[in-house]
PDB file of N, CA and C in Angstrom:
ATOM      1  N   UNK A   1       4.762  71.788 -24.480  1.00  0.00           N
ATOM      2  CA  UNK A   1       3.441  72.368 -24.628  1.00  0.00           C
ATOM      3  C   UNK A   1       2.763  71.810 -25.870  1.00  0.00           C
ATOM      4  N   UNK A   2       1.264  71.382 -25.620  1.00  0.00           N
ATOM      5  CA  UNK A   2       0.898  70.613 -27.033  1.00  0.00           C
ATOM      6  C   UNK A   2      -0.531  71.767 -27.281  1.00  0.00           C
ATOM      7  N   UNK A   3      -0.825  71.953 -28.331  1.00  0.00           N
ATOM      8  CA  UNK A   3      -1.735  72.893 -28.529  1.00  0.00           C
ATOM      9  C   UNK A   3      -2.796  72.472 -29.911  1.00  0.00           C
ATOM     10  N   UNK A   4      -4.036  72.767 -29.755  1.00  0.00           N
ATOM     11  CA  UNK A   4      -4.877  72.437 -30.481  1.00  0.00           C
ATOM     12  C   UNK A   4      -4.391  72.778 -32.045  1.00  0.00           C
ATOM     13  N   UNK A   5      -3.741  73.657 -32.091  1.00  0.00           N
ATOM     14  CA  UNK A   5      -3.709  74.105 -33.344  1.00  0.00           C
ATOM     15  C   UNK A   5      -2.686  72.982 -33.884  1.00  0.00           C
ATOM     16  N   UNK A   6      -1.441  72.592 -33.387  1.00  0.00           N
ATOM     17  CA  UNK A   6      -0.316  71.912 -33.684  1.00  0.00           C
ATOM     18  C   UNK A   6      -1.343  70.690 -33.771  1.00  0.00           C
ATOM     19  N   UNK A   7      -2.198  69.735 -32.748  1.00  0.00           N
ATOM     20  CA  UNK A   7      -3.032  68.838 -32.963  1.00  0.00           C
ATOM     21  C   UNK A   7      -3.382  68.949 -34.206  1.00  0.00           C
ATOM     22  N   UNK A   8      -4.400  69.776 -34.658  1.00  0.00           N
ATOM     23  CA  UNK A   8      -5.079  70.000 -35.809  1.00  0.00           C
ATOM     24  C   UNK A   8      -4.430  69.905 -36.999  1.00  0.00           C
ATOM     25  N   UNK A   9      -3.036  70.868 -37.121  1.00  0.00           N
ATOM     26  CA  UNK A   9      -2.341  70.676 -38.615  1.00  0.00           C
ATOM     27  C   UNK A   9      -1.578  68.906 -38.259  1.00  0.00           C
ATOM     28  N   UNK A  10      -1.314  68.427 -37.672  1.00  0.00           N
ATOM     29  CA  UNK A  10      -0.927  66.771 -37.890  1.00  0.00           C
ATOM     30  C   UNK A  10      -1.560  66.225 -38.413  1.00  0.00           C
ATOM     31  N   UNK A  11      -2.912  65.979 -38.196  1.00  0.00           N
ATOM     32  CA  UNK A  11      -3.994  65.601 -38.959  1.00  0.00           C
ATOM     33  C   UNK A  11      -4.252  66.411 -39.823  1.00  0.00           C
ATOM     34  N   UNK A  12      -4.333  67.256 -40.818  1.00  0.00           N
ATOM     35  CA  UNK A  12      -4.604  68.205 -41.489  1.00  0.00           C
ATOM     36  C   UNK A  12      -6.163  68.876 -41.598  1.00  0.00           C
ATOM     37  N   UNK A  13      -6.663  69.341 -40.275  1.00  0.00           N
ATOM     38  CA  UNK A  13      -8.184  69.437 -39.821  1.00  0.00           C
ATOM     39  C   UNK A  13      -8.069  71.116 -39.602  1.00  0.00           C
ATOM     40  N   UNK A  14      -9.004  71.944 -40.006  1.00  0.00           N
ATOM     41  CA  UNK A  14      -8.805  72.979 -39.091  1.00  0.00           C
ATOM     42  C   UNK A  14      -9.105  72.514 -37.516  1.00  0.00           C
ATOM     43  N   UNK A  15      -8.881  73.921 -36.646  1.00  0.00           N
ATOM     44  CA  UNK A  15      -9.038  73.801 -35.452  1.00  0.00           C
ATOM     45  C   UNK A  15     -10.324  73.462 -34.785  1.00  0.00           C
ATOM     46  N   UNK A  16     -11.438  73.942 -35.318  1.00  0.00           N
ATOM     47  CA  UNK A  16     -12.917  73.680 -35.140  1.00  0.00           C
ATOM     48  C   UNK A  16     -13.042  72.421 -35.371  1.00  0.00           C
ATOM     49  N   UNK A  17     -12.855  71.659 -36.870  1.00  0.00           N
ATOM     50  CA  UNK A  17     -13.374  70.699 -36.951  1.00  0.00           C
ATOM     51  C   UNK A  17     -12.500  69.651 -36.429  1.00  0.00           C
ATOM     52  N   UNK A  18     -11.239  69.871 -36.057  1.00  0.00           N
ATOM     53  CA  UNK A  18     -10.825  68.779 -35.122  1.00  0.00           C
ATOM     54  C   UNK A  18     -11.486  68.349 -33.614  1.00  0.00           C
ATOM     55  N   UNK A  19     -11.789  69.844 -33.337  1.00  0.00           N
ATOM     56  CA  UNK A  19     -12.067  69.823 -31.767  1.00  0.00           C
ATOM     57  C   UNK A  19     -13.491  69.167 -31.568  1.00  0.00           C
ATOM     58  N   UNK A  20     -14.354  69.466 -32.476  1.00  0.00           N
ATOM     59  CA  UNK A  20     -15.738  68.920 -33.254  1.00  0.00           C
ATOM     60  C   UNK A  20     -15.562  67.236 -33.267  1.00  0.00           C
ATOM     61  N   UNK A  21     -14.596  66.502 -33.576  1.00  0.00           N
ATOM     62  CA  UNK A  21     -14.391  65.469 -33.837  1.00  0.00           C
ATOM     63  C   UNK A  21     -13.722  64.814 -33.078  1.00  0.00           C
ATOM     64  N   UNK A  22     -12.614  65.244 -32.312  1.00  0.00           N
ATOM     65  CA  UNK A  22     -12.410  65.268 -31.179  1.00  0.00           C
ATOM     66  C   UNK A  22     -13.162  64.430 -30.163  1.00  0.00           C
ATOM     67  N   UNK A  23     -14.341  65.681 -29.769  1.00  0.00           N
ATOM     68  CA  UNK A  23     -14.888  65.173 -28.600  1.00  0.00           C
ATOM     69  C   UNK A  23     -16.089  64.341 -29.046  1.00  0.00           C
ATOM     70  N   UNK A  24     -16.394  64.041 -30.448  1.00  0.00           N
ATOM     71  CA  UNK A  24     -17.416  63.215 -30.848  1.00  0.00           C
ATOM     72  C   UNK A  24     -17.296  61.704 -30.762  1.00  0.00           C
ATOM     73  N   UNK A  25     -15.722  61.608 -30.969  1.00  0.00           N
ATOM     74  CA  UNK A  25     -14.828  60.213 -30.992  1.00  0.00           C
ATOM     75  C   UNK A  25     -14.761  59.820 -29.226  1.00  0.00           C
ATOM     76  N   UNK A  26     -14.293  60.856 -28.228  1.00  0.00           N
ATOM     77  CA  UNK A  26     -13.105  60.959 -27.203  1.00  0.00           C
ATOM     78  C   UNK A  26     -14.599  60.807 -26.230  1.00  0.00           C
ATOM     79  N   UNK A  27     -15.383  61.788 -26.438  1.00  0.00           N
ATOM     80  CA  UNK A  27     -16.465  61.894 -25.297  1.00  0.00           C
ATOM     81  C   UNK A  27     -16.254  63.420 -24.286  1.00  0.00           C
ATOM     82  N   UNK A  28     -15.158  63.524 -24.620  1.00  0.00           N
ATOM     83  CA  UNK A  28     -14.867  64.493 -23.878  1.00  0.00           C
ATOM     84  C   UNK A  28     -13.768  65.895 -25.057  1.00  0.00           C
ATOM     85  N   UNK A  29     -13.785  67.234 -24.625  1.00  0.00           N
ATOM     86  CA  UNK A  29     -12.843  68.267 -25.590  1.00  0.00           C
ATOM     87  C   UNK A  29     -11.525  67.494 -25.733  1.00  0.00           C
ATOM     88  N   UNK A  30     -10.226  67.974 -26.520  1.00  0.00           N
ATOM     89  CA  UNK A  30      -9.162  67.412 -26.823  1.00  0.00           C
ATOM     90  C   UNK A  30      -8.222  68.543 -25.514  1.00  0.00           C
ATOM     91  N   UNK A  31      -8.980  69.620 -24.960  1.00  0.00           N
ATOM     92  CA  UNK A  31      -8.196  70.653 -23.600  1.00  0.00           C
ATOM     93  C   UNK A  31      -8.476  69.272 -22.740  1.00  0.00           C
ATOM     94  N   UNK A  32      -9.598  69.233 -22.134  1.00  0.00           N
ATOM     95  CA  UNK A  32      -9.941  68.202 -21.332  1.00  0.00           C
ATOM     96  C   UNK A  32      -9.097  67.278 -20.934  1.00  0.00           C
ATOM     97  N   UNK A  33      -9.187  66.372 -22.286  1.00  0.00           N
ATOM     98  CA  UNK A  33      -8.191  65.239 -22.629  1.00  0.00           C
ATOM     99  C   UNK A  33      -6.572  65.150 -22.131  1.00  0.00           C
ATOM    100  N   UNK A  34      -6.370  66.702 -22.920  1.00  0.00           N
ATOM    101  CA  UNK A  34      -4.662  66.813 -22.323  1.00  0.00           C
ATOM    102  C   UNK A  34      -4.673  67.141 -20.959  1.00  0.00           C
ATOM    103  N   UNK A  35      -5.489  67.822 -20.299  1.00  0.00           N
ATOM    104  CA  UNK A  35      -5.664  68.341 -18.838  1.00  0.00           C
ATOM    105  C   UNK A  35      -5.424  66.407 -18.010  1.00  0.00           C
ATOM    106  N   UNK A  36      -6.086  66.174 -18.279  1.00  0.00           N
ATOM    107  CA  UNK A  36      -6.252  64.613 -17.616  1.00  0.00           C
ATOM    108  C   UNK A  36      -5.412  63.861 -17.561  1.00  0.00           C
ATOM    109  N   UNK A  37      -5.006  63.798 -18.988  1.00  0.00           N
ATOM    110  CA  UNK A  37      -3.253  63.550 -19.246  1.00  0.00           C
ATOM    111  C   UNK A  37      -2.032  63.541 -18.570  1.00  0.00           C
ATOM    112  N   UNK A  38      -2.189  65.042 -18.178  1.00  0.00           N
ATOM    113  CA  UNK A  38      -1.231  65.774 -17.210  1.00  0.00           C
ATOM    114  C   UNK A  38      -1.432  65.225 -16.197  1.00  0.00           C
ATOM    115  N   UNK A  39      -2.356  65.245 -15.131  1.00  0.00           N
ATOM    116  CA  UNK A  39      -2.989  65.132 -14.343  1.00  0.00           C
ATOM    117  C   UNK A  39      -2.152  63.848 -13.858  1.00  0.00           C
ATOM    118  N   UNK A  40      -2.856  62.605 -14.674  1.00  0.00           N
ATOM    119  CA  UNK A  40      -3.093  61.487 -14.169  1.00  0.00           C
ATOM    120  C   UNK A  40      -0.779  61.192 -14.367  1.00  0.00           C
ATOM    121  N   UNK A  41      -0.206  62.464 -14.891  1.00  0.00           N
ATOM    122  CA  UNK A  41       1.038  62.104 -15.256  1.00  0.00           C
ATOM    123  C   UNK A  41       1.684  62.572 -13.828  1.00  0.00           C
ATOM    124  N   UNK A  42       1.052  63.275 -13.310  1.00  0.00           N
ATOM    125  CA  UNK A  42       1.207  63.829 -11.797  1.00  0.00           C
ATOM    126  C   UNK A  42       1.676  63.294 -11.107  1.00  0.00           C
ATOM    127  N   UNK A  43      -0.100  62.290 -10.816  1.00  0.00           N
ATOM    128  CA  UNK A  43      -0.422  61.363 -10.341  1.00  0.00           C
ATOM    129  C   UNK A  43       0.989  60.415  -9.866  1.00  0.00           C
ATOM    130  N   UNK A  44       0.973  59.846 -11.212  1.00  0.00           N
ATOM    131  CA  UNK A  44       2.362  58.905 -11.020  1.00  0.00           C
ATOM    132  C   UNK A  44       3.891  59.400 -10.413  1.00  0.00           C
ATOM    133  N   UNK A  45       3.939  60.826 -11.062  1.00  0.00           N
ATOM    134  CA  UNK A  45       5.468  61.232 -10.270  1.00  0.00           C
ATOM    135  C   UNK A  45       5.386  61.667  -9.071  1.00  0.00           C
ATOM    136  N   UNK A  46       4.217  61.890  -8.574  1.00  0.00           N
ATOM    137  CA  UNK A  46       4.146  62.263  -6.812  1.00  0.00           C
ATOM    138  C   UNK A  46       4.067  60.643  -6.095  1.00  0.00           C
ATOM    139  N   UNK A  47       3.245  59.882  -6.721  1.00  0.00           N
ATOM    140  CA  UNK A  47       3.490  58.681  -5.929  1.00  0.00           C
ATOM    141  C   UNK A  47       5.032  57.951  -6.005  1.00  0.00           C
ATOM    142  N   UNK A  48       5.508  58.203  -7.497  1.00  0.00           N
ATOM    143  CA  UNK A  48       7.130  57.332  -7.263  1.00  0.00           C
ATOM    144  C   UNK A  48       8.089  58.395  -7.510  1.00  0.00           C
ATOM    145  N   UNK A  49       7.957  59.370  -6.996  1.00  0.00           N
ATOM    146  CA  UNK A  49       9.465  60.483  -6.826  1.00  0.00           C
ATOM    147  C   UNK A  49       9.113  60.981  -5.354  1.00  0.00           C
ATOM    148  N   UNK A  50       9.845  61.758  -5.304  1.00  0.00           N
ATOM    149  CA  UNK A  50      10.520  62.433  -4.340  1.00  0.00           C
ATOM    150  C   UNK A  50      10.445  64.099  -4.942  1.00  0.00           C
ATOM    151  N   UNK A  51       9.973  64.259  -6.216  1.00  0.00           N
ATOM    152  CA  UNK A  51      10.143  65.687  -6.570  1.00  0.00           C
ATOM    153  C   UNK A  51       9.116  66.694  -6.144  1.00  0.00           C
ATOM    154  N   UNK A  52       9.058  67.905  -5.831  1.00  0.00           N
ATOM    155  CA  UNK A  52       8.682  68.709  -5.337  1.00  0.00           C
ATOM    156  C   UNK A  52       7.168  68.699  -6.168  1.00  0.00           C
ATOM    157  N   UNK A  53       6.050  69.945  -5.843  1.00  0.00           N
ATOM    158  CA  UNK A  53       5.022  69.688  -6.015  1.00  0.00           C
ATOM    159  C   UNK A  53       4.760  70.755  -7.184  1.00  0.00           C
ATOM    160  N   UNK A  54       6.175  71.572  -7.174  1.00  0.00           N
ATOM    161  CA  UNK A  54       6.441  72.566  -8.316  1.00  0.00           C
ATOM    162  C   UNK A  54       6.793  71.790  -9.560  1.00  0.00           C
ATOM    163  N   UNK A  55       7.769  71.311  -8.945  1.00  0.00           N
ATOM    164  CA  UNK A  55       8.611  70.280 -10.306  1.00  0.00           C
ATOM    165  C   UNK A  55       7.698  69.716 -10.963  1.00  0.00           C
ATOM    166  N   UNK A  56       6.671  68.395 -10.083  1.00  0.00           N
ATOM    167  CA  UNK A  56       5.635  67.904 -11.067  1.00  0.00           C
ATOM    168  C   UNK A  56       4.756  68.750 -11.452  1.00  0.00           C
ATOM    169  N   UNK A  57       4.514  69.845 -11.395  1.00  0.00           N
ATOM    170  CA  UNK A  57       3.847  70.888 -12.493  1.00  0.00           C
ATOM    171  C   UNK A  57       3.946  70.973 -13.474  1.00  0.00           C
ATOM    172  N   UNK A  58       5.241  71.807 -13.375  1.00  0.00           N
ATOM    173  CA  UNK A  58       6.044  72.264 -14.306  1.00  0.00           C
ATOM    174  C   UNK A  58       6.250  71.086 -15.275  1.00  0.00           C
ATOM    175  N   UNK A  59       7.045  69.847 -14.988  1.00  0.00           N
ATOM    176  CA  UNK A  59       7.183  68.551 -15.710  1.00  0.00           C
ATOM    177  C   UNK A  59       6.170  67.888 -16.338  1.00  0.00           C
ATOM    178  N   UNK A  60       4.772  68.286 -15.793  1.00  0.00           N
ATOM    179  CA  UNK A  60       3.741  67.703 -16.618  1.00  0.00           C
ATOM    180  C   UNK A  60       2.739  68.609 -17.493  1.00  0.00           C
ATOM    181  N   UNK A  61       3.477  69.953 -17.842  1.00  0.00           N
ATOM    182  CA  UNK A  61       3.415  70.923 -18.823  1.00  0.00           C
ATOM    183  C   UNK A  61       2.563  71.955 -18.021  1.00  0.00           C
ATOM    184  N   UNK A  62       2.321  72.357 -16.870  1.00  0.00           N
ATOM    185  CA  UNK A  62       1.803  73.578 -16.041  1.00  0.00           C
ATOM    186  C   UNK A  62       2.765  74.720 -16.039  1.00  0.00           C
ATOM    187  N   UNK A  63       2.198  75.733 -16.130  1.00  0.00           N
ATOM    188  CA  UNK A  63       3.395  76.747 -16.046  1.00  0.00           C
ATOM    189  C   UNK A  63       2.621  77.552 -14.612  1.00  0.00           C
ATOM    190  N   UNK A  64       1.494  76.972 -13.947  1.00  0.00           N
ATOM    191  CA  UNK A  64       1.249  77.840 -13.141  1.00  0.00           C
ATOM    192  C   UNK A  64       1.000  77.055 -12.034  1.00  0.00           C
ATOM    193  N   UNK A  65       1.565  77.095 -11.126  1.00  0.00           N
ATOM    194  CA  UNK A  65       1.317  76.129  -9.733  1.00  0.00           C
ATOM    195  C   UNK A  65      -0.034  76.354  -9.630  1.00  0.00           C
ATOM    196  N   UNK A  66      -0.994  77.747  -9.175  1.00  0.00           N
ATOM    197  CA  UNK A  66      -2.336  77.616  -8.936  1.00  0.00           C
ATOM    198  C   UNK A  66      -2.900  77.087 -10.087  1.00  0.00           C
ATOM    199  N   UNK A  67      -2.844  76.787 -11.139  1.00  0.00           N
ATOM    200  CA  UNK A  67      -3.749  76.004 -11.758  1.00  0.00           C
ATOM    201  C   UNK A  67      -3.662  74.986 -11.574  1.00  0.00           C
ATOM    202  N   UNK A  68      -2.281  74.412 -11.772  1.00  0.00           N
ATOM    203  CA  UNK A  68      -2.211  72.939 -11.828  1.00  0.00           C
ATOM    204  C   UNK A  68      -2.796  72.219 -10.370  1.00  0.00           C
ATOM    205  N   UNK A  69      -2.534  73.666  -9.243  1.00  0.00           N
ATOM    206  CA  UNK A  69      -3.309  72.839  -8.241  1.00  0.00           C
ATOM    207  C   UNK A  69      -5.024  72.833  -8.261  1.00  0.00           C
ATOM    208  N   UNK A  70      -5.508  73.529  -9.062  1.00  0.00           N
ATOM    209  CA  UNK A  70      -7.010  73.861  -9.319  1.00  0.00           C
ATOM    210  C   UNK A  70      -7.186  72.349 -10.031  1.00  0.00           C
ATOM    211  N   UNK A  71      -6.742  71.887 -11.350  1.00  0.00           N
ATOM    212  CA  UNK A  71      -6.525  71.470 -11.890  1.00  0.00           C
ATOM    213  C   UNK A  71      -6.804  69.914 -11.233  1.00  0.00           C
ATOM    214  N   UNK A  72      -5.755  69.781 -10.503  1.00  0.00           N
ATOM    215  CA  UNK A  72      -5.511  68.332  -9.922  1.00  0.00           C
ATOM    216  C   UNK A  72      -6.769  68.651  -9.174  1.00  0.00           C
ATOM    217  N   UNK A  73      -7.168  68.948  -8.249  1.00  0.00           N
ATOM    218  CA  UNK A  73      -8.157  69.094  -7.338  1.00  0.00           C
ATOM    219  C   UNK A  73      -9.543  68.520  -7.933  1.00  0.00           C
ATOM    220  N   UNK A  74      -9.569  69.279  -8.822  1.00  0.00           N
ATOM    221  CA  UNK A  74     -10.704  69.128 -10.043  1.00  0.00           C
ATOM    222  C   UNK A  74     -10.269  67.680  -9.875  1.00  0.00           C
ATOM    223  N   UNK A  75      -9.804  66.998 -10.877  1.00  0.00           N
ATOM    224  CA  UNK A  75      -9.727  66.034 -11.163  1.00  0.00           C
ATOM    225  C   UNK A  75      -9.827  64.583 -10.212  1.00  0.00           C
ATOM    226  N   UNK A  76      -9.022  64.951  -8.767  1.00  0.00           N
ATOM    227  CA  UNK A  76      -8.663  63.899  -8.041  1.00  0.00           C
ATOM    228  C   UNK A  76      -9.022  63.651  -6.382  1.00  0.00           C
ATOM    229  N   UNK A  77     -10.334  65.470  -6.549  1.00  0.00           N
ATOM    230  CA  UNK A  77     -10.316  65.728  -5.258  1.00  0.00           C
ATOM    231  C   UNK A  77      -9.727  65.955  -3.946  1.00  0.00           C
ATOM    232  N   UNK A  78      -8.412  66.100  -4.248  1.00  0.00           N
ATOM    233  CA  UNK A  78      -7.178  66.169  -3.378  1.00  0.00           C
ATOM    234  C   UNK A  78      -6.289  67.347  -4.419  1.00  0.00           C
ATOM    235  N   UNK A  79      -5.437  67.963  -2.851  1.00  0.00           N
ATOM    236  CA  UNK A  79      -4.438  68.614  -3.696  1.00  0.00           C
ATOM    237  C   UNK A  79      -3.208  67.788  -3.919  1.00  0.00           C
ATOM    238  N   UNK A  80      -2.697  68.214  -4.589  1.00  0.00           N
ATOM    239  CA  UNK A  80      -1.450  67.060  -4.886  1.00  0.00           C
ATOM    240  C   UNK A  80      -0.718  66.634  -3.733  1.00  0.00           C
ATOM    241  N   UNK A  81      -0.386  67.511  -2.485  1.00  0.00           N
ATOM    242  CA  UNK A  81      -0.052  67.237  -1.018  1.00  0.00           C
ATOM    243  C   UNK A  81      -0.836  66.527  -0.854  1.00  0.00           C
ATOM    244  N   UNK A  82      -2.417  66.101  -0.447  1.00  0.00           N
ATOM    245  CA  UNK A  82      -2.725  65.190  -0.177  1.00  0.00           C
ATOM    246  C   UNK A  82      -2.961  63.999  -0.616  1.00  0.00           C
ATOM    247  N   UNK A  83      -2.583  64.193  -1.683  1.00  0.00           N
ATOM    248  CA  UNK A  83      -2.700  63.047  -3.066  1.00  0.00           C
ATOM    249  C   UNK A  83      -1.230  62.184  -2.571  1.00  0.00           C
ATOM    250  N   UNK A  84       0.015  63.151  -2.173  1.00  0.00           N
ATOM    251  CA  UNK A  84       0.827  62.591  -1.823  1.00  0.00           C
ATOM    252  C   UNK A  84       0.857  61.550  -0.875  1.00  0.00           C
ATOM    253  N   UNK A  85       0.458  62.295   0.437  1.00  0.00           N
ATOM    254  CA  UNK A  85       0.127  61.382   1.446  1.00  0.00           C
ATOM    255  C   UNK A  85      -0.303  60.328   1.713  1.00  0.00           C
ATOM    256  N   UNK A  86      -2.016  60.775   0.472  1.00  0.00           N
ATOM    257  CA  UNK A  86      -2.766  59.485   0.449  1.00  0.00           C
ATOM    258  C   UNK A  86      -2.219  58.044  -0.152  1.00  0.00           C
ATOM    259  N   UNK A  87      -0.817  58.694  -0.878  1.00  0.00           N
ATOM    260  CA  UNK A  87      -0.743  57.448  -1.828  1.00  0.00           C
ATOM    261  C   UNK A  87       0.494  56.819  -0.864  1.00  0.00           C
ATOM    262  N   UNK A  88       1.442  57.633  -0.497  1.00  0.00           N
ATOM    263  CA  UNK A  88       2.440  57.047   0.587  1.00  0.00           C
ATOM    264  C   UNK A  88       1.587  56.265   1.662  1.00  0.00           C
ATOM    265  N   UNK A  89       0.538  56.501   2.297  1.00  0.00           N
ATOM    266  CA  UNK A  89      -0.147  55.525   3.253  1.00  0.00           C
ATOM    267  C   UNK A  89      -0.403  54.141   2.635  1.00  0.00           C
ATOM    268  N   UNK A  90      -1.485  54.431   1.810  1.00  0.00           N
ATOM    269  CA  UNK A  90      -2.392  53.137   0.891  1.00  0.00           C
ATOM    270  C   UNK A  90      -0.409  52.332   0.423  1.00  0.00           C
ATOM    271  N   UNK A  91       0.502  52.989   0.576  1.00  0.00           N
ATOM    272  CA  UNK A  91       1.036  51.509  -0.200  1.00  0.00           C
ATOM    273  C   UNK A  91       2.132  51.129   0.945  1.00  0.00           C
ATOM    274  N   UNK A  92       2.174  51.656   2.107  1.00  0.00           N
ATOM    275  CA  UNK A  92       2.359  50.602   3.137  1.00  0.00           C
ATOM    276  C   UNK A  92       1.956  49.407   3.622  1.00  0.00           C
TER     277      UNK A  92
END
């Protein structure tokens, strides 16, 4: 689990003005950022595993299947089942 605050004291920023700076640098929040992160970390273990659709949740720091499927959806327009599929077809 990575959290703004732990972000913030590495750099020695409070939490505001990291997140402030953050998205001034990034273009986008530093939640965002890690959300996408995850996401796109999904991405990769549903196309080259075999692991369940829980596992890559959980493994890419979700603790809640409905989000992470809100989540991916958001992001990839597919739920991760079809994200699966789509990607097992396209690489035949």
């Amino acid at each position: 689990n990575i959290t703004i605050q732990q972000l913030a004291a590495v750099v020695h920023l409070s939490e505001s003005y990291f997140m402030n700076q953050f998205q001034r640098h990034v273009g986008f929040t530093a939640i965002e950022y890690i959300s996408h992160f995850r996401i796109n970390q999904a991405c990769r273990l549903l196309g080259d595993t075999r692991k369940s659709v829980l596992e890559v949740a959980f493994d890419c720091g979700f603790r809640n299947i409905s989000n992470f499927n809100r989540q991916f959806r958001k992001v990839t327009g597919y739920s991760p089942t079809e994200y699966r599929k789509r990607m097992r077809t396209f690489s035949k």
